[in-house]
PDB file of N, CA and C in Angstrom:
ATOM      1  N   UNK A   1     138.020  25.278 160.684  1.00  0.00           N
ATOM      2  CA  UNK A   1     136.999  24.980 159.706  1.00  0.00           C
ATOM      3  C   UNK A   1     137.426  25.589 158.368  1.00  0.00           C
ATOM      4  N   UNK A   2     137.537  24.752 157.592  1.00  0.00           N
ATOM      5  CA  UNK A   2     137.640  24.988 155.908  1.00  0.00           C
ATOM      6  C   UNK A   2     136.705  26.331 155.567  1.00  0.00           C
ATOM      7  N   UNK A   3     137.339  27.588 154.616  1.00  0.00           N
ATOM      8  CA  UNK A   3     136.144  27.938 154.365  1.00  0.00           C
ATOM      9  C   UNK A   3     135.650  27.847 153.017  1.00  0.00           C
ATOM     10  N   UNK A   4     134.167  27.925 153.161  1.00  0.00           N
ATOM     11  CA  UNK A   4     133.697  27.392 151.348  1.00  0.00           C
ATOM     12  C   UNK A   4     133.025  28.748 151.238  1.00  0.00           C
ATOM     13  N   UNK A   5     132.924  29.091 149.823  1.00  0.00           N
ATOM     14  CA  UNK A   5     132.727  29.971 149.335  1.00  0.00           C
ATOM     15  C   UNK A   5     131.735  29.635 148.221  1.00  0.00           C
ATOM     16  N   UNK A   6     130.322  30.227 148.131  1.00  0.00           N
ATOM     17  CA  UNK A   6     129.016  29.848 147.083  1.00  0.00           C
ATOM     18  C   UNK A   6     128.414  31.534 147.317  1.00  0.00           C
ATOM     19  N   UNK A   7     127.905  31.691 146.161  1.00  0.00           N
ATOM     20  CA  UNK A   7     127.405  32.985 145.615  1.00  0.00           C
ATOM     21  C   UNK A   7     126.149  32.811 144.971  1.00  0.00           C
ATOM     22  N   UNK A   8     125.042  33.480 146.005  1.00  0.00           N
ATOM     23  CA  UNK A   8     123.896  33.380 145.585  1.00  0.00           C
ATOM     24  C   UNK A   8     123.575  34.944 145.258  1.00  0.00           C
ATOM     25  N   UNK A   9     123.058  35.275 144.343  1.00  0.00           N
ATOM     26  CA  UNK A   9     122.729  36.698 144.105  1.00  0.00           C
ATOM     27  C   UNK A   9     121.365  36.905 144.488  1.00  0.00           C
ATOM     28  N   UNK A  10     120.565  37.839 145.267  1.00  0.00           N
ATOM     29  CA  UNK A  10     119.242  37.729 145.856  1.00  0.00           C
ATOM     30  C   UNK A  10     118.520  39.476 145.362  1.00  0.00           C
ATOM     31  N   UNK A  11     118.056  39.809 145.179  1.00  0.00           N
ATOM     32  CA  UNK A  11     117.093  41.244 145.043  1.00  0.00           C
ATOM     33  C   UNK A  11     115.692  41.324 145.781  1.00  0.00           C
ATOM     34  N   UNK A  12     115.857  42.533 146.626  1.00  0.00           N
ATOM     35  CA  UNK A  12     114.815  43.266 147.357  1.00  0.00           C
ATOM     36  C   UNK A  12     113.274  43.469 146.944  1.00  0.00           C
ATOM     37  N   UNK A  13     112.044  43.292 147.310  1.00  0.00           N
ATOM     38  CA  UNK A  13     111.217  43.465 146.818  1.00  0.00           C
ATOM     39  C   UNK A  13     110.644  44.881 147.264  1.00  0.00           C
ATOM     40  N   UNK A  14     109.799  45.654 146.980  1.00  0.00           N
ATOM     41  CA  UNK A  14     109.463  47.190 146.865  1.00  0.00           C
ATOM     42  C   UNK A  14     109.408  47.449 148.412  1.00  0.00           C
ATOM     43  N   UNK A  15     109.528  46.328 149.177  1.00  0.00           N
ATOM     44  CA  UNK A  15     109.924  46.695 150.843  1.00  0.00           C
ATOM     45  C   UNK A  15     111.215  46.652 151.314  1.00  0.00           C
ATOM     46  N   UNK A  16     111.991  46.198 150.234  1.00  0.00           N
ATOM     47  CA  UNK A  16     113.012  46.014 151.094  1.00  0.00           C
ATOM     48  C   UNK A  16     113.543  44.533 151.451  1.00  0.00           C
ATOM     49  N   UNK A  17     112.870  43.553 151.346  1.00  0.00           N
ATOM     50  CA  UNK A  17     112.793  42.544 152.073  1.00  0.00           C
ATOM     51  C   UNK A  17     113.583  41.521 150.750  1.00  0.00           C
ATOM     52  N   UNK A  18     114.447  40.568 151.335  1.00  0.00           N
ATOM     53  CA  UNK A  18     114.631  39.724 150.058  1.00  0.00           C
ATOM     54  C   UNK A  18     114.647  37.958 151.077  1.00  0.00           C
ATOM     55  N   UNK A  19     114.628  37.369 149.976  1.00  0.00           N
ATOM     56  CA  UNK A  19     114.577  35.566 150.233  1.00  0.00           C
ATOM     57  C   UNK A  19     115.453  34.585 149.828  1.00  0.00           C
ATOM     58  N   UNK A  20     116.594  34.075 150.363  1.00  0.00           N
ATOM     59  CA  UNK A  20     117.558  33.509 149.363  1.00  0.00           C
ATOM     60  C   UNK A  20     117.722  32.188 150.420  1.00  0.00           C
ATOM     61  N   UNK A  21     116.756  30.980 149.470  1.00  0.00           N
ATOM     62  CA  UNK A  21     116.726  29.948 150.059  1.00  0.00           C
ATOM     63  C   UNK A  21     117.915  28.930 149.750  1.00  0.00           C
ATOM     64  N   UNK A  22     118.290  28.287 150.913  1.00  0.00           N
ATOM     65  CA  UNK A  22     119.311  27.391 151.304  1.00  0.00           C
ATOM     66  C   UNK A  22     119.109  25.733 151.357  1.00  0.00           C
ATOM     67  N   UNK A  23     119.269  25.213 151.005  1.00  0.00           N
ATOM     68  CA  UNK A  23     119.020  23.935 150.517  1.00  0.00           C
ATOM     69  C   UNK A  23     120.208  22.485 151.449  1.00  0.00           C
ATOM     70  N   UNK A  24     119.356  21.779 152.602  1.00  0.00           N
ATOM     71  CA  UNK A  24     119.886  21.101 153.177  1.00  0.00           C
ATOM     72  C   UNK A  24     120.365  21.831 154.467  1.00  0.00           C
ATOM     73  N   UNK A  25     121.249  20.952 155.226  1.00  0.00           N
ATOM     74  CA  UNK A  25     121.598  21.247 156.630  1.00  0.00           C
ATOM     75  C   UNK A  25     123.165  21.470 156.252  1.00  0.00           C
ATOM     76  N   UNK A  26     123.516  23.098 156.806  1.00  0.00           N
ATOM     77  CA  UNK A  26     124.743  23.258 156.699  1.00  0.00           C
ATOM     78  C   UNK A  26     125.889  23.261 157.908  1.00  0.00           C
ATOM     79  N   UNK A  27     125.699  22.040 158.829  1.00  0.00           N
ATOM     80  CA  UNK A  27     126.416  22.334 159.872  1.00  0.00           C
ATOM     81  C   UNK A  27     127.046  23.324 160.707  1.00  0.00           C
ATOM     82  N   UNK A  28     127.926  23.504 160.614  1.00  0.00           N
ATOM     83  CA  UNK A  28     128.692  24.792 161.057  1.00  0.00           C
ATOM     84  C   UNK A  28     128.908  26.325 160.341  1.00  0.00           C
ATOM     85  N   UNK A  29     127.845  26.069 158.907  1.00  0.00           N
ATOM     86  CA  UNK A  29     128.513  26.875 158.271  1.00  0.00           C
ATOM     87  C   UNK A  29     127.638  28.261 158.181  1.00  0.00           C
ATOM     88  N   UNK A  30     128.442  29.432 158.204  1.00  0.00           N
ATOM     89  CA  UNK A  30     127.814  30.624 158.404  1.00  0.00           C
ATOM     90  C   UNK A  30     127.488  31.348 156.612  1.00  0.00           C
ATOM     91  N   UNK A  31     125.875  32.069 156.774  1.00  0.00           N
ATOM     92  CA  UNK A  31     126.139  32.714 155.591  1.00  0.00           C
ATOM     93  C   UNK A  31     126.144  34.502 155.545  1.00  0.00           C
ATOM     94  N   UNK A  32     127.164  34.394 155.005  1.00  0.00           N
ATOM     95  CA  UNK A  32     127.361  36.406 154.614  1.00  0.00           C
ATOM     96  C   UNK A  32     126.526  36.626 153.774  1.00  0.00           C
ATOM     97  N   UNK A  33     125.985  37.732 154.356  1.00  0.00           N
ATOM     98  CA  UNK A  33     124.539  38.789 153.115  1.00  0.00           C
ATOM     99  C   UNK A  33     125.804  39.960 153.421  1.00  0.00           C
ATOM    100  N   UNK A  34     125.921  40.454 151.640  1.00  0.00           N
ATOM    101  CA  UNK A  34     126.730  41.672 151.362  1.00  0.00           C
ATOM    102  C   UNK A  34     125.519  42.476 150.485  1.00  0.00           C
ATOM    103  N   UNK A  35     125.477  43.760 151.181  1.00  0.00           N
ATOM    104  CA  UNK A  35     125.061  44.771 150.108  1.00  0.00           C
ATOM    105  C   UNK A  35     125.934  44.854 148.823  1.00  0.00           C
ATOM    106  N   UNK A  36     125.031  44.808 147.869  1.00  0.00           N
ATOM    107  CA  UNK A  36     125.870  45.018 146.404  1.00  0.00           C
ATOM    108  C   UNK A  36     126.086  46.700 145.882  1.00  0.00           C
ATOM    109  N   UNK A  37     124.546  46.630 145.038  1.00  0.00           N
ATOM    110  CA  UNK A  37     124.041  48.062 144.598  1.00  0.00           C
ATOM    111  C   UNK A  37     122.769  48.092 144.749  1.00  0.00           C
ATOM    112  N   UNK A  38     122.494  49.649 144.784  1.00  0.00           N
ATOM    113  CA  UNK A  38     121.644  50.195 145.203  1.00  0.00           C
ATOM    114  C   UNK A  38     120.977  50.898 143.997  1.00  0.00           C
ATOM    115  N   UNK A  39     119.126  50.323 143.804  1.00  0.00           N
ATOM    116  CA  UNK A  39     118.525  50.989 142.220  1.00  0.00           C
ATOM    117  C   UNK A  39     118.635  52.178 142.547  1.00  0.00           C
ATOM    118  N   UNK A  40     118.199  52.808 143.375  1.00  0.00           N
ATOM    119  CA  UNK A  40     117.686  54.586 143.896  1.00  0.00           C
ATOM    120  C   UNK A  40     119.377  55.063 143.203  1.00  0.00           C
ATOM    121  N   UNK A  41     119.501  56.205 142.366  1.00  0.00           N
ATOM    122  CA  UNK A  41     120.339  57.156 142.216  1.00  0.00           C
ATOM    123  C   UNK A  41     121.064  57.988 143.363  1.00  0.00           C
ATOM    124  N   UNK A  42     120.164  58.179 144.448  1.00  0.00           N
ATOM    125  CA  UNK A  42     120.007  59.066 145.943  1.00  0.00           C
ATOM    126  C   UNK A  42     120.168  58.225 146.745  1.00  0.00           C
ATOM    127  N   UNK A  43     120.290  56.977 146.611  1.00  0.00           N
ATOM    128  CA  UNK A  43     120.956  56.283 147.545  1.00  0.00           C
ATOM    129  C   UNK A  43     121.621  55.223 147.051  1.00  0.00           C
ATOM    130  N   UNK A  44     123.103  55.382 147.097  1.00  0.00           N
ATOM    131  CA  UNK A  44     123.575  54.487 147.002  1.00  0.00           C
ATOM    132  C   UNK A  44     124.643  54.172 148.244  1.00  0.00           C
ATOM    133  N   UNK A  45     125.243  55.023 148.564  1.00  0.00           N
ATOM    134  CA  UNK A  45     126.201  55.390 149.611  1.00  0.00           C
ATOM    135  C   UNK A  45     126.016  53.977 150.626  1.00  0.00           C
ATOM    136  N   UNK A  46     127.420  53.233 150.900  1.00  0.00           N
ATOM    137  CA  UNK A  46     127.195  52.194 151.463  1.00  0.00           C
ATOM    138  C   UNK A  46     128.119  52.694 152.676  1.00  0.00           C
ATOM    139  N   UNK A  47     127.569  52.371 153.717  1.00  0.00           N
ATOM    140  CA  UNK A  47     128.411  52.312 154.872  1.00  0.00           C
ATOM    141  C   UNK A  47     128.783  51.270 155.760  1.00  0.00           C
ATOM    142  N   UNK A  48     129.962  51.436 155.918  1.00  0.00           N
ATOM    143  CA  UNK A  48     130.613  50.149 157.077  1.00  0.00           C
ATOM    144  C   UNK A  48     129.972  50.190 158.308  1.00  0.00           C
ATOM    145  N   UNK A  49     129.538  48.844 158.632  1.00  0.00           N
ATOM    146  CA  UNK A  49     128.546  48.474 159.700  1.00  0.00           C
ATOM    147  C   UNK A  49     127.035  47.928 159.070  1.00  0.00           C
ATOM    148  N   UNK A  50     126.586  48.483 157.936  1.00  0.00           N
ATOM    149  CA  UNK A  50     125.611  48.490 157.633  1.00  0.00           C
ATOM    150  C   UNK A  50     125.362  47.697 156.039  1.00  0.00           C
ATOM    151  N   UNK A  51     126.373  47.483 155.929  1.00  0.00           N
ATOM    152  CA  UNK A  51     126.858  46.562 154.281  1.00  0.00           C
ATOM    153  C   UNK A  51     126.509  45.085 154.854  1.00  0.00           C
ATOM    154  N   UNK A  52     126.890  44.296 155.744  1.00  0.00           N
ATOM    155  CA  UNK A  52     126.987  42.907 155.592  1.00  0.00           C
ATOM    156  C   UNK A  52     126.306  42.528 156.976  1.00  0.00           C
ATOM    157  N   UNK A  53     125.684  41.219 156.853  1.00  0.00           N
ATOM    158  CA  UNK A  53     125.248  40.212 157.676  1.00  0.00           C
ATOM    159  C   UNK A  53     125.709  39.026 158.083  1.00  0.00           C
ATOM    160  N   UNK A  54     125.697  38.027 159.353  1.00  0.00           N
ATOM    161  CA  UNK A  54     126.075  36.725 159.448  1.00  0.00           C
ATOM    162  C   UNK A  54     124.966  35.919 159.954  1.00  0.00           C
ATOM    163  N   UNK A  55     124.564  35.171 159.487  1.00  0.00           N
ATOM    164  CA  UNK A  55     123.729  34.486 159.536  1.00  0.00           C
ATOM    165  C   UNK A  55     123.809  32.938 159.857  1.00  0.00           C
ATOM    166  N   UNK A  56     123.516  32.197 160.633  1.00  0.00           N
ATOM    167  CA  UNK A  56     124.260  30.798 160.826  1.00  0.00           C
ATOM    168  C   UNK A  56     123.244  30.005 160.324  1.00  0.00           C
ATOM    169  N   UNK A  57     123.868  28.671 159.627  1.00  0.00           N
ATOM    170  CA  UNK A  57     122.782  28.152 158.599  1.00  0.00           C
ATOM    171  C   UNK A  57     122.299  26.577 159.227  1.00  0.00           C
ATOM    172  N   UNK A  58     123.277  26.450 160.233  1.00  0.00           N
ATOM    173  CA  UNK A  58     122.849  25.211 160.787  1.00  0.00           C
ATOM    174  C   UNK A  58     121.301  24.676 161.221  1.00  0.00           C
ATOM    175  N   UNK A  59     120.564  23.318 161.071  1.00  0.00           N
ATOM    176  CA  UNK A  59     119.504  23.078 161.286  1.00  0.00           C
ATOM    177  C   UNK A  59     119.655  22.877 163.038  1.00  0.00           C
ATOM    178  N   UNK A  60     120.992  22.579 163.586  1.00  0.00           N
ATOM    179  CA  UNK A  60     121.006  22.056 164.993  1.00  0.00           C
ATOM    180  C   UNK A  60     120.994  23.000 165.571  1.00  0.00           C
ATOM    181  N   UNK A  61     120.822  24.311 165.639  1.00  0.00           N
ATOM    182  CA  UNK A  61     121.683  25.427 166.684  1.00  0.00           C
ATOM    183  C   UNK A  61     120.594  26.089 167.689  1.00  0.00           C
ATOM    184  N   UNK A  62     119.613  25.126 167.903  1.00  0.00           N
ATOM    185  CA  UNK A  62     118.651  25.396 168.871  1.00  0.00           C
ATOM    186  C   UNK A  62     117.553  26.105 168.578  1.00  0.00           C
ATOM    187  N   UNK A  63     117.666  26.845 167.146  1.00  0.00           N
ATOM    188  CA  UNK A  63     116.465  27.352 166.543  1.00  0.00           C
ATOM    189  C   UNK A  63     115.229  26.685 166.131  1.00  0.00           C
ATOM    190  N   UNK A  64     114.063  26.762 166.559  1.00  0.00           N
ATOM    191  CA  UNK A  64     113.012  25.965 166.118  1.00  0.00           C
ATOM    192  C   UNK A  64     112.367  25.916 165.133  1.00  0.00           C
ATOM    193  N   UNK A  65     113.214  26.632 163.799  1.00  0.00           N
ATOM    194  CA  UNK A  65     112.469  26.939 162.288  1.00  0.00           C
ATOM    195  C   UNK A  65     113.420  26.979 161.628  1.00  0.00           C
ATOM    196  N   UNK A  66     112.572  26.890 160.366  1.00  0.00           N
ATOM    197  CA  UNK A  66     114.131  27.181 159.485  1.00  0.00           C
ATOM    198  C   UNK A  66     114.256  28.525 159.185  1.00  0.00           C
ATOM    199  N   UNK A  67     113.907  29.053 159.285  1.00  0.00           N
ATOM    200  CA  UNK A  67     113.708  30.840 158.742  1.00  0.00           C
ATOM    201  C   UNK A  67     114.709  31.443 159.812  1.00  0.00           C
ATOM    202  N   UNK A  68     115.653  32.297 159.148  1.00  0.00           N
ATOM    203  CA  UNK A  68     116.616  32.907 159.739  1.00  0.00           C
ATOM    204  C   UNK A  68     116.786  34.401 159.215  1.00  0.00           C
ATOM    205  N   UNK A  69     117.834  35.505 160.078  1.00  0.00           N
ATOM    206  CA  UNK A  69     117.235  36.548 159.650  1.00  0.00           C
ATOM    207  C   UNK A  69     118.689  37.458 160.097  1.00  0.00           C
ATOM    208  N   UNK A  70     119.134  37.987 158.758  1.00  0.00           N
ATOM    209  CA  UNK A  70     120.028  38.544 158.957  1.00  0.00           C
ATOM    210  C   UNK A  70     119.799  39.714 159.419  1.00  0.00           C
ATOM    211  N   UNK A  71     120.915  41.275 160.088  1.00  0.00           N
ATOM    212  CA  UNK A  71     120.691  42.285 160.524  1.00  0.00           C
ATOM    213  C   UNK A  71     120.071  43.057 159.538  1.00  0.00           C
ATOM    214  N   UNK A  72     119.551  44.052 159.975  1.00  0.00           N
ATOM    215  CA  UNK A  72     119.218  44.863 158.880  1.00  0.00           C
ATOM    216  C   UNK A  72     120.394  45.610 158.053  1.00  0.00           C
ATOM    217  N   UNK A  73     120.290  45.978 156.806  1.00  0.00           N
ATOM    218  CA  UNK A  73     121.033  46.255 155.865  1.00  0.00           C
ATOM    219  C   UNK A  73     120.659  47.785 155.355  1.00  0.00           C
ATOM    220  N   UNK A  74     121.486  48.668 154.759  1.00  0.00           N
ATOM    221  CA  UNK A  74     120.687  49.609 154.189  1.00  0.00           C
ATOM    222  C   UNK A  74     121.798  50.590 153.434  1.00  0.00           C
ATOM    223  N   UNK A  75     121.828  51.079 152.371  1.00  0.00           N
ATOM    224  CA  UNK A  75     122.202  52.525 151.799  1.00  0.00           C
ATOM    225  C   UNK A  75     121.819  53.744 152.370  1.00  0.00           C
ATOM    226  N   UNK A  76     122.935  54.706 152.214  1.00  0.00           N
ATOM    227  CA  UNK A  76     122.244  55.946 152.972  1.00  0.00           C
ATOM    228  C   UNK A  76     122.264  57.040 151.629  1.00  0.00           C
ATOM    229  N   UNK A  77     121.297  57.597 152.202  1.00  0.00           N
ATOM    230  CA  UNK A  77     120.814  58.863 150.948  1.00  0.00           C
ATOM    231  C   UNK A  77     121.538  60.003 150.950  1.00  0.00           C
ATOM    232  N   UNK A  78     121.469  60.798 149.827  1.00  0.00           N
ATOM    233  CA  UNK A  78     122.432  61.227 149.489  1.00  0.00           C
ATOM    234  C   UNK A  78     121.702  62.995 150.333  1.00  0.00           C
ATOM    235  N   UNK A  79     120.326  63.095 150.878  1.00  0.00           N
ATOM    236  CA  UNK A  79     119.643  64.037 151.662  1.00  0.00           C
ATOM    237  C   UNK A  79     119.065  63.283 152.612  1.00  0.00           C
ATOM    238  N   UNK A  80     118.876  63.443 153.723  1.00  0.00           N
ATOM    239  CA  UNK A  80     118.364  62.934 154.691  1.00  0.00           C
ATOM    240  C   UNK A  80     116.695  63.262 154.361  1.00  0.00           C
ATOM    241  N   UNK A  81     115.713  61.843 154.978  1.00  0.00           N
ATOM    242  CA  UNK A  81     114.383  61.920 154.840  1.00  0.00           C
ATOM    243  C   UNK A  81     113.805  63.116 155.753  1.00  0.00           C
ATOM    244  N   UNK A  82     112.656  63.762 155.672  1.00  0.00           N
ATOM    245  CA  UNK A  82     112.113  64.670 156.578  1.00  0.00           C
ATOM    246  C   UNK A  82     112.126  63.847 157.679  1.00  0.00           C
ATOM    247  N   UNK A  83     112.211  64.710 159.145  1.00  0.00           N
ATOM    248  CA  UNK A  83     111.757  63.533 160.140  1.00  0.00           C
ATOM    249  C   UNK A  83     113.017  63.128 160.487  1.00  0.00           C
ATOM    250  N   UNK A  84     113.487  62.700 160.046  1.00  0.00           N
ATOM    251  CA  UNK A  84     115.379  62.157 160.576  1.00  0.00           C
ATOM    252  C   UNK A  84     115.713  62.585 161.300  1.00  0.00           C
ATOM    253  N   UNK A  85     116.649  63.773 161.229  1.00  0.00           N
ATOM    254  CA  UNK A  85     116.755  64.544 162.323  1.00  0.00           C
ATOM    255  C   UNK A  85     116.212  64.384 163.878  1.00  0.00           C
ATOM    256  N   UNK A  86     114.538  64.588 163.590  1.00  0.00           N
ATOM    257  CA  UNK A  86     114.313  64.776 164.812  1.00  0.00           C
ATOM    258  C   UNK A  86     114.297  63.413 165.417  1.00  0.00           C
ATOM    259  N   UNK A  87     114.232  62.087 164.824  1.00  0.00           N
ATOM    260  CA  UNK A  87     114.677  61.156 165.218  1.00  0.00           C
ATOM    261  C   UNK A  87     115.427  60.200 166.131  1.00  0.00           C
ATOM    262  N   UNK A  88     116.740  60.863 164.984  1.00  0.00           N
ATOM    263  CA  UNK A  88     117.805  61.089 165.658  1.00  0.00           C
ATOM    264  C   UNK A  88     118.142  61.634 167.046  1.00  0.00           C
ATOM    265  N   UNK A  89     117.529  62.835 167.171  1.00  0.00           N
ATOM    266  CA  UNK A  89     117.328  63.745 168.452  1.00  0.00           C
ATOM    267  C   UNK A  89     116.978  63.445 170.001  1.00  0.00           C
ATOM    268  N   UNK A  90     115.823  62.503 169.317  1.00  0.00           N
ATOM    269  CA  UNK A  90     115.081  61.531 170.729  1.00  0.00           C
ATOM    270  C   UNK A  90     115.302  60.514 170.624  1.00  0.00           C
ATOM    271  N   UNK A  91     116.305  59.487 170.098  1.00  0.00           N
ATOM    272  CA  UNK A  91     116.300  58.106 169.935  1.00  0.00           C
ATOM    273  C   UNK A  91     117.769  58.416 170.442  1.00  0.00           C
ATOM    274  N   UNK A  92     118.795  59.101 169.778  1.00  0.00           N
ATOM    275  CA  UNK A  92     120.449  58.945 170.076  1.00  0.00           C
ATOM    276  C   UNK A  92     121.011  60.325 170.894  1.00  0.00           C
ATOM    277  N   UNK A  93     120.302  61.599 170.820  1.00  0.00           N
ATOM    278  CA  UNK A  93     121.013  62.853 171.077  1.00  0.00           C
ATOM    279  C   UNK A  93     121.722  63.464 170.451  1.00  0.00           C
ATOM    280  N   UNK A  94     121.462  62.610 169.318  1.00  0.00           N
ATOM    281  CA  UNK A  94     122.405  63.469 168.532  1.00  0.00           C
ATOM    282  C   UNK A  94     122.388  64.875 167.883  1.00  0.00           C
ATOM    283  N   UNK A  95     122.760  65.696 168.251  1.00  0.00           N
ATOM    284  CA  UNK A  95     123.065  66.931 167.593  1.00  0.00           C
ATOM    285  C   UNK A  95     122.416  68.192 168.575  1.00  0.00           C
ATOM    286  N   UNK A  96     122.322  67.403 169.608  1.00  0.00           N
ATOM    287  CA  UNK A  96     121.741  68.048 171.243  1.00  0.00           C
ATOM    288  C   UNK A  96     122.948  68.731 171.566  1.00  0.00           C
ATOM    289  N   UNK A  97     122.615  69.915 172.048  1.00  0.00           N
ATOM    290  CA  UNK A  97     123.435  70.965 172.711  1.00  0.00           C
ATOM    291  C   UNK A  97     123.914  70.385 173.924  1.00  0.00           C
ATOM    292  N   UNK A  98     125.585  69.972 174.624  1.00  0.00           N
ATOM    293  CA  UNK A  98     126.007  69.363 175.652  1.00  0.00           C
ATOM    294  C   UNK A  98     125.667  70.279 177.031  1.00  0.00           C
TER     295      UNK A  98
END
């Protein structure tokens, strides 16, 4: 498959959330969401894994809507939020004594 290349620029609303509508049926073709920049000063820090999305744009692919939904995306701060940590703690183990 050929690849095509189109650049839509999209921005977050005060949740987080953004909308970057697609126009027609794109067969086979997949779309990449790239983190750009980040407004917050304290967060900008982009990390691998967490920068980009794939999203498949086809109307045929067994989905029953058009609304599609890339992974979540995010910057990391330059201090961790209160609460993190312990988070972390009970969700992954992390930083648990072996």
């Amino acid at each position: 498959m050929a690849k095509v290349e189109h650049s839509n620029d999209g921005v977050t609303d005060s949740t987080g959330t953004y909308k970057i509508a697609v126009v027609d049926d794109h067969e086979e073709e997949i779309c990449e969401v790239v983190l750009v920049e980040s407004p917050f000063a304290d967060c900008k820090e982009i990390k691998f894994g967490r920068d980009r999305g794939q999203v498949l744009l086809s109307s045929d692919a067994g989905i029953s809507n058009s609304v599609r939904h890339a992974n979540s995306l995010g910057f990391l701060r330059d201090e961790p939020l209160p609460g993190c940590e312990k988070l972390l703690k009970e969700y992954y183990g992390i930083g648990e004594e072996e």
